[in-house]
Protein backbone atom coordinates (compact mmCIF):
# COMPACT_ATOMS: atom_id res chain seq x y z
CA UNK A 1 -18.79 -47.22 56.77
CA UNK A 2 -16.30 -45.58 58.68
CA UNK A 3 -17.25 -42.50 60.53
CA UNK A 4 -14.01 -40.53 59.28
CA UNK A 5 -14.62 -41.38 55.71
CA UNK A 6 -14.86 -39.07 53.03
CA UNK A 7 -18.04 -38.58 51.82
CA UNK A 8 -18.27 -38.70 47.71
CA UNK A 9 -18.32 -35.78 45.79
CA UNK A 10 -21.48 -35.81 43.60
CA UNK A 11 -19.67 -32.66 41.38
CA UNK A 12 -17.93 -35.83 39.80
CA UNK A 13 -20.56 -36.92 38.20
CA UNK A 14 -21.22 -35.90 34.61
CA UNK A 15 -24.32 -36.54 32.17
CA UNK A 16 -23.68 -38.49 29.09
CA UNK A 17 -24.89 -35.43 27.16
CA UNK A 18 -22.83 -32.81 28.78
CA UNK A 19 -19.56 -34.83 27.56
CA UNK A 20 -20.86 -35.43 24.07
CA UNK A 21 -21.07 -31.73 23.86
CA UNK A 22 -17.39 -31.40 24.63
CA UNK A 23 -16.64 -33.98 22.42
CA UNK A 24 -16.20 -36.80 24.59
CA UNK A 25 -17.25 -40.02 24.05
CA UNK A 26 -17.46 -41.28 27.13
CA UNK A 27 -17.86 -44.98 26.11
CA UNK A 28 -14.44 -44.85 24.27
CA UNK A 29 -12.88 -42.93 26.67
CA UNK A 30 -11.72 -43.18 30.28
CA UNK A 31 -14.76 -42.88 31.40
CA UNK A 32 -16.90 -45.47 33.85
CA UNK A 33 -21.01 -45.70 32.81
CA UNK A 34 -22.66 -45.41 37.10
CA UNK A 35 -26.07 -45.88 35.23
CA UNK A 36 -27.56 -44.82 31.75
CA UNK A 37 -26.81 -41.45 31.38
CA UNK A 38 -24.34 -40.49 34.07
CA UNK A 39 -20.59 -41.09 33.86
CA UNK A 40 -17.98 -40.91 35.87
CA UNK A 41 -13.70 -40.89 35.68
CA UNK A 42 -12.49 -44.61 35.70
CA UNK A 43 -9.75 -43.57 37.85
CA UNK A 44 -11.67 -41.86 40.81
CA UNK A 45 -14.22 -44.84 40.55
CA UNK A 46 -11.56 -47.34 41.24
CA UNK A 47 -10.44 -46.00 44.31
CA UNK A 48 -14.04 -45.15 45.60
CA UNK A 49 -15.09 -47.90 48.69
CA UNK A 50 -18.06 -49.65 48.20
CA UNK A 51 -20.13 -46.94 50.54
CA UNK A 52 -18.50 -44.57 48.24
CA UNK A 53 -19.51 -46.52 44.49
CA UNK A 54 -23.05 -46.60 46.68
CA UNK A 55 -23.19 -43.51 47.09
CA UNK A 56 -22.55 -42.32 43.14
CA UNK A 57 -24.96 -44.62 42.53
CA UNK A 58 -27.49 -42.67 44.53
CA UNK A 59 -26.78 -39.29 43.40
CA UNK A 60 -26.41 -40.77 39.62
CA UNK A 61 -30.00 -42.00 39.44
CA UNK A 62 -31.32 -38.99 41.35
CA UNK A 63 -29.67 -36.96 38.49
CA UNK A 64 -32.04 -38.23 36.20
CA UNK A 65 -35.36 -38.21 38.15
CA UNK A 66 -37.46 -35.76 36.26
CA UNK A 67 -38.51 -33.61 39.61
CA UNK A 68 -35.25 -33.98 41.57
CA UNK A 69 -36.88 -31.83 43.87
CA UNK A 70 -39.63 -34.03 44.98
CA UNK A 71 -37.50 -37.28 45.38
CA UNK A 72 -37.04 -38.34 49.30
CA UNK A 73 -34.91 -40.65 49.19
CA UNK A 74 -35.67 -44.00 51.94
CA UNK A 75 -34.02 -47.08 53.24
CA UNK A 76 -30.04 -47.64 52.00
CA UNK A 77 -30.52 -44.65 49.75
CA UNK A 78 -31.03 -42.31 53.15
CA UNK A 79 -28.86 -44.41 55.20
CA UNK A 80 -25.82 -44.22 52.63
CA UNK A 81 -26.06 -40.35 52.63
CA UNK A 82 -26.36 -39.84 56.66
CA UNK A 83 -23.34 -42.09 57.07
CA UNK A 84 -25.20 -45.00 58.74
CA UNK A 85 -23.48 -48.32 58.06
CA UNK A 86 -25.22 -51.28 56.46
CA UNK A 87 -23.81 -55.17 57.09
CA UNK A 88 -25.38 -56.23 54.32
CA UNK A 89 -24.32 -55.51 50.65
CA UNK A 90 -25.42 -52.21 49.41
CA UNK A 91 -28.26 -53.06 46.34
CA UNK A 92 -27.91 -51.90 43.03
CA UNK A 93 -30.99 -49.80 43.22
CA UNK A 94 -32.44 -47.11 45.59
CA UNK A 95 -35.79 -46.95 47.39
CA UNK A 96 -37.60 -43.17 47.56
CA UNK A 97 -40.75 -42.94 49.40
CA UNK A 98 -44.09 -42.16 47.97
CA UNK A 99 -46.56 -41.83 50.63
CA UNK A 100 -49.86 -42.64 48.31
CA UNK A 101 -47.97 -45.55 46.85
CA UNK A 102 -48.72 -44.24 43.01
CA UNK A 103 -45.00 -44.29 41.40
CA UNK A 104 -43.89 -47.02 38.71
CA UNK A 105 -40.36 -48.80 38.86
CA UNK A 106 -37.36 -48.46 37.15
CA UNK A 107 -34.31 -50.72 36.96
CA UNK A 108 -32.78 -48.39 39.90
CA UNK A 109 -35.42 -46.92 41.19
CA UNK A 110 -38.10 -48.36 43.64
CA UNK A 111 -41.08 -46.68 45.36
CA UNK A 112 -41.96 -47.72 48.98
CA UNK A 113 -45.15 -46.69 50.04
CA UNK A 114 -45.09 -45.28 53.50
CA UNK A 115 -46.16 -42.59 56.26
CA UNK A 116 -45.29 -38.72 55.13
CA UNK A 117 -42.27 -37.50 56.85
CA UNK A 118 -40.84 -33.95 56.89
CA UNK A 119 -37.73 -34.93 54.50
CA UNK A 120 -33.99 -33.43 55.10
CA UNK A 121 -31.72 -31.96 52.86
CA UNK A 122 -28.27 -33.68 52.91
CA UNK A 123 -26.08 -32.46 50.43
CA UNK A 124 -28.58 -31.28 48.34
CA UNK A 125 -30.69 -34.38 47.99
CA UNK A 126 -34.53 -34.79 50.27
CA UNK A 127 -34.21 -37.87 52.76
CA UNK A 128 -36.18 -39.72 55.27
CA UNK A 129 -35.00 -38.32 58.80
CA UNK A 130 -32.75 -40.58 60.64
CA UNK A 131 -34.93 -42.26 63.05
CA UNK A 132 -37.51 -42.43 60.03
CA UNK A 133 -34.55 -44.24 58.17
CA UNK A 134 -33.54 -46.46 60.88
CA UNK A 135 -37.42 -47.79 61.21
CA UNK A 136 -37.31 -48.30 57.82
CA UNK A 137 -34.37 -50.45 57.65
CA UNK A 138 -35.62 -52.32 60.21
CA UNK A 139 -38.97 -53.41 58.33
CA UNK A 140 -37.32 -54.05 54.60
CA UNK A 141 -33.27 -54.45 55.68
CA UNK A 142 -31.76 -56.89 57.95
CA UNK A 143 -32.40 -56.85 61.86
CA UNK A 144 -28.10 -56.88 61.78
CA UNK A 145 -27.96 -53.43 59.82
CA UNK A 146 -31.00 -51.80 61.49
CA UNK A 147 -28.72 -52.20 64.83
CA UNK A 148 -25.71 -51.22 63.32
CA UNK A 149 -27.56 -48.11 61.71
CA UNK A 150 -29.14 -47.63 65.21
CA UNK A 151 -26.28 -47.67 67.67
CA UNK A 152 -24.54 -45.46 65.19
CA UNK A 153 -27.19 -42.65 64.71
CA UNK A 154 -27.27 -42.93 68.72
CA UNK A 155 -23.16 -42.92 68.99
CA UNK A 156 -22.87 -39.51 66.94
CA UNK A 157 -26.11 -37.63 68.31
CA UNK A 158 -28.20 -37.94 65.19
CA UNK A 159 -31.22 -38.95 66.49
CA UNK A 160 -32.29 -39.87 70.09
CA UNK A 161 -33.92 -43.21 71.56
CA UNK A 162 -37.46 -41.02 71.91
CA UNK A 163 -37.13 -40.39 68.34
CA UNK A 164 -36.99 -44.08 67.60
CA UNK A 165 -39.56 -44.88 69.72
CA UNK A 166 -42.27 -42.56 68.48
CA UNK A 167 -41.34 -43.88 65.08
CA UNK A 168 -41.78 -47.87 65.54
CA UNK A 169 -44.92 -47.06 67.51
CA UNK A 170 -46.20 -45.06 64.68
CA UNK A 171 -46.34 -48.17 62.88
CA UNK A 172 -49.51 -49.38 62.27
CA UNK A 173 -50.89 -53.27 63.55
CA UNK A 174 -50.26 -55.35 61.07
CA UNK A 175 -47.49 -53.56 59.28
CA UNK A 176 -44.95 -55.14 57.58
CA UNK A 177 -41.67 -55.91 59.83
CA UNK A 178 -43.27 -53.88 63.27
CA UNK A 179 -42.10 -56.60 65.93
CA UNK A 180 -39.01 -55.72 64.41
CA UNK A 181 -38.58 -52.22 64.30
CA UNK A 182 -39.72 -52.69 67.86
CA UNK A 183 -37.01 -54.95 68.52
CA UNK A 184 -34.13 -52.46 66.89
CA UNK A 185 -35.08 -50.00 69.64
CA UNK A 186 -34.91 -52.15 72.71
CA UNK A 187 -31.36 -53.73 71.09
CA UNK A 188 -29.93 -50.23 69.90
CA UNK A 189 -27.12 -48.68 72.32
CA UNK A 190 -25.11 -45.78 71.73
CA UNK A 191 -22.43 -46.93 73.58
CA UNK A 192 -21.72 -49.63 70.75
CA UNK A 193 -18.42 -48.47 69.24
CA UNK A 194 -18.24 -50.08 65.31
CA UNK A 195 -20.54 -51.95 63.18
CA UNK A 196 -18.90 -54.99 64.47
CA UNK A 197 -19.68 -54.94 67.61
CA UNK A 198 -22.91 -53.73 67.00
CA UNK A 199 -23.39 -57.21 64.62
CA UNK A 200 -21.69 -59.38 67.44
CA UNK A 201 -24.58 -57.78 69.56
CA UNK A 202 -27.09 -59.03 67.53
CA UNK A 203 -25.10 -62.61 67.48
CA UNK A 204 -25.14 -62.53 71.09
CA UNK A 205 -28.92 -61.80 71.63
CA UNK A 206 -29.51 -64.79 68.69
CA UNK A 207 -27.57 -67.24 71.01
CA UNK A 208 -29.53 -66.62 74.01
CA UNK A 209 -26.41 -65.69 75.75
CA UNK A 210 -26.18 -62.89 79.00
CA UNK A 211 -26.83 -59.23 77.71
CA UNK A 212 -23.21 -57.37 78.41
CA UNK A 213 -22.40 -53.82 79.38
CA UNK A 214 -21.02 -51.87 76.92
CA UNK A 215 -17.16 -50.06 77.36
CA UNK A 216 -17.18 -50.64 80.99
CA UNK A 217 -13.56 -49.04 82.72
CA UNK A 218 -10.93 -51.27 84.00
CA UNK A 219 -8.61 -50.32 85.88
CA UNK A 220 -5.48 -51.86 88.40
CA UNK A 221 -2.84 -51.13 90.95
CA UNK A 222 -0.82 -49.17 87.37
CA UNK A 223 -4.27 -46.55 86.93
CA UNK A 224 -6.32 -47.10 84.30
CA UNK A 225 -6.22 -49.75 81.72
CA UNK A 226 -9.06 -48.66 79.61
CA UNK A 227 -12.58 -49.10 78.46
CA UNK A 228 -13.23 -53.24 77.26
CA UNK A 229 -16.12 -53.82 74.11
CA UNK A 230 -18.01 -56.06 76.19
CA UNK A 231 -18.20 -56.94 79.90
CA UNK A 232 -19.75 -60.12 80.89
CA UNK A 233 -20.02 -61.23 85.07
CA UNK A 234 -16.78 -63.57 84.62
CA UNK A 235 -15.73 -62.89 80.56
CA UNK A 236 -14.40 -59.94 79.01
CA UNK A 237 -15.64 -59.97 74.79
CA UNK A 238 -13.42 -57.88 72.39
CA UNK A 239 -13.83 -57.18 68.61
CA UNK A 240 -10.92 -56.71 66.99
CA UNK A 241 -12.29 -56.43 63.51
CA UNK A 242 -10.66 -56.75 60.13
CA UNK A 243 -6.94 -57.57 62.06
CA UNK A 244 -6.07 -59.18 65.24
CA UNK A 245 -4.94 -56.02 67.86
CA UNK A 246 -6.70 -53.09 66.28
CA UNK A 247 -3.53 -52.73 63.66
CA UNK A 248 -4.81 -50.53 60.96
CA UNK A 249 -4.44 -50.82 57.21
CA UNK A 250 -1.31 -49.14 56.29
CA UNK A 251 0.82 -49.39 59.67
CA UNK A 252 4.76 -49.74 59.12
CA UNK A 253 5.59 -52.78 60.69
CA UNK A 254 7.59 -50.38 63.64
CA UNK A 255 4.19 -48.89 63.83
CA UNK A 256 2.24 -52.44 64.00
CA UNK A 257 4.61 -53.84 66.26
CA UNK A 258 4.20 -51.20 68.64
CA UNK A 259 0.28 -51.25 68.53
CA UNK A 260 0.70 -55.13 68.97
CA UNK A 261 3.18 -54.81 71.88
CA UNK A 262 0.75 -51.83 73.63
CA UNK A 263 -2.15 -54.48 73.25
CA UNK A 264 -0.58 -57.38 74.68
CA UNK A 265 0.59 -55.70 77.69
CA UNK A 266 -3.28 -54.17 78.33
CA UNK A 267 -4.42 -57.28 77.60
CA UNK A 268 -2.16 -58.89 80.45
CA UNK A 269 -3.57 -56.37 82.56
CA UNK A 270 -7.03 -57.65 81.68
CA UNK A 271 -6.63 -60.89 82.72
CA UNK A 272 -5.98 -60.53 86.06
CA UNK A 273 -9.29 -59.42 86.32
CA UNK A 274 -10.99 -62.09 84.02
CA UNK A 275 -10.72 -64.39 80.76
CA UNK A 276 -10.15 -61.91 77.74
CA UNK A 277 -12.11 -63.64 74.82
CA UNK A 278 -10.90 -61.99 70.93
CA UNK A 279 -12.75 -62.28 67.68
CA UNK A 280 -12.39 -60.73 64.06
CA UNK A 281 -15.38 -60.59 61.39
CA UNK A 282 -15.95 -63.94 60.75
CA UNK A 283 -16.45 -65.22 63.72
CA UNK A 284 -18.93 -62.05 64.85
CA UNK A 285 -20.73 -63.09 61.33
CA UNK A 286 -21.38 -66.00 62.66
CA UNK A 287 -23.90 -66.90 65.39
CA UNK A 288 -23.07 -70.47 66.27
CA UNK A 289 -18.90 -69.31 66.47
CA UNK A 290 -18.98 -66.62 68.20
CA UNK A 291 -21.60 -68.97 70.76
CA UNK A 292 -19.14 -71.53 70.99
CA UNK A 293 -16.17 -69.36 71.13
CA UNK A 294 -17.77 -66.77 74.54
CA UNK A 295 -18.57 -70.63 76.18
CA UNK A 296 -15.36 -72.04 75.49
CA UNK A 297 -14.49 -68.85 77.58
CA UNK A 298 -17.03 -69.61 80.46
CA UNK A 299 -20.44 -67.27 79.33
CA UNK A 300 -23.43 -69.35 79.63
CA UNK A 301 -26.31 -69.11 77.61
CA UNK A 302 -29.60 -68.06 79.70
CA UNK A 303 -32.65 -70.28 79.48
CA UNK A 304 -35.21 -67.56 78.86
CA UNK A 305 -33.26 -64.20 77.32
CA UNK A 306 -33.80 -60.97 79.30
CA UNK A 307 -31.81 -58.73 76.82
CA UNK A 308 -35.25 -56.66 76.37
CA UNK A 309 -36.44 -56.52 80.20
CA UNK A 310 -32.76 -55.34 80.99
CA UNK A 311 -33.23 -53.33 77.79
CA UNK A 312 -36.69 -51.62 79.40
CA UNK A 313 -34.67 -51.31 83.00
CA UNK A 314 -31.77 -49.74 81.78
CA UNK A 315 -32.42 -47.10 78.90
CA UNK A 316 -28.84 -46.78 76.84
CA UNK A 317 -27.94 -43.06 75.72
């Protein structure tokens, strides 16, 4: 999810009921079904992103729980509305907690037992605090969106490290995905500056390979040449995500060129200081690519990893 985004607008939404009263039939009309009962304008649903068709989704089936005002919302559901990022696809259902575990399913609705938190209201709608969330998607999500989530929440200030701490040691022996929540905090770093390099991270600390510092400063004999994604002893690792040169969607190719020109010459810069090594999603999807591509560029894996000693050593903002 992009930080900038627009968040969706849950005044959209409109009960089946509501438009039969006004004489529309919904089903006939241009009209697209979110889940039984709630409807929404085909139009604005087709430009929605798929954070944003998530996030209808949420506030659709909270629109027909029966005590909206007891529904704290967990996991994806939470994550969705705080603007945390997940690298998986977003399910087709949401999770809500229920601390004494007594609450039957529903096709979009599941209950996850758990500890009782203090919920927040965002937008309206109860949810699990961040850190709370975060902890949560590390035990029932994927270790690669529990990062992203938790370098993010750390990036923009909306929960700390403590916070994350006192919530995976709250966990209980024996509970269900602990070593991992664990293993979220000692990974997470604020200083992580996307999703993707948050997931190429996680790829790194899979292959065994160095632990790098984060946005480290480069300068030369010009001044400054800026900050660099990932700074190994004799590598330098950037993600360039969905395009090669940070050209964003929707550049004029005066514009791209420029951007692409701008990059080239920094990257020149770079190199007189060490081998610049590039990669776009797929490769940072991939463990054994983005191995093989930072070796091809001389990092060498470690025989024993000390991401999480360096991790303890070094606490990340």
């Amino acid at each position: 999810m992009s930080e900038a985004a627009t968040p969706f607008d849950p005044t959209l939404l409109r009960a089946a009921a509501d438009l039969q009263r006004l004489g529309i039939d919904p089903g006939r009309e241009r009209w697209h079904r979110i889940r039984r009962g709630v409807w929404l304008p085909q139009d604005i649903w087709r430009n929605l992103s798929i954070d944003r068709r998530y996030e209808a989704l949420v506030f659709a089936t909270v629109m027909t729980c029966r005590d909206q005002e007891s529904v704290v919302l967990s996991e994806h559901a939470a994550a969705v509305l705080w603007g945390l990022p997940s690298m998986e696809p977003w399910p087709d259902r949401i999770h809500v907690l229920v601390p004494d575990g007594v609450s039957g399913p529903s096709r979009h609705v599941r209950s996850r037992p758990g500890a009782p938190v203090v919920p927040v209201s965002v937008r309206g709608v109860l949810v699990t605090p961040v850190a709370r969330t975060v902890i949560d998607l590390a035990r029932w999500a994927s270790l690669d969106t529990a990062v992203a989530a938790a370098d993010h929440a750390l990036r923009v200030g909306l929960c700390s490290r403590s916070q994350l701490e006192s919530e995976a040691t709250a966990l209980p022996k024996g509970a269900r995905g602990r070593a991992t929540a664990r293993l979220v905090v000692d990974l997470a770093d604020g200083l992580s500056g996307s999703p993707g390099e948050s997931l190429s991270r996680v790829q790194m600390f899979r292959a065994n390979l160095p632990r790098p510092q984060l946005q480290q400063p480069y300068r030369d004999a010009m001044g400054a040449i800026g900050y660099v994604d990932f700074d190994f002893a004799d590598v330098i690792g950037e993600f360039d995500g969905k395009l090669k040169y940070r050209v964003p969607e929707g550049a004029s190719p005066a514009e791209a060129g420029e951007i692409v020109w701008r990059e080239k010459k920094r990257e020149d810069r770079l190199r007189r200081h060490k081998p610049v090594a590039r990669w776009v999603w797929s490769v940072a999807r991939d463990t054994a690519a983005l191995a093989r591509l930072l070796i091809d560029h001389g990092v060498r894996p470690q025989p024993r990893s000390t991401w999480i000693d360096l991790g303890a050593r070094c606490p990340r903002s």
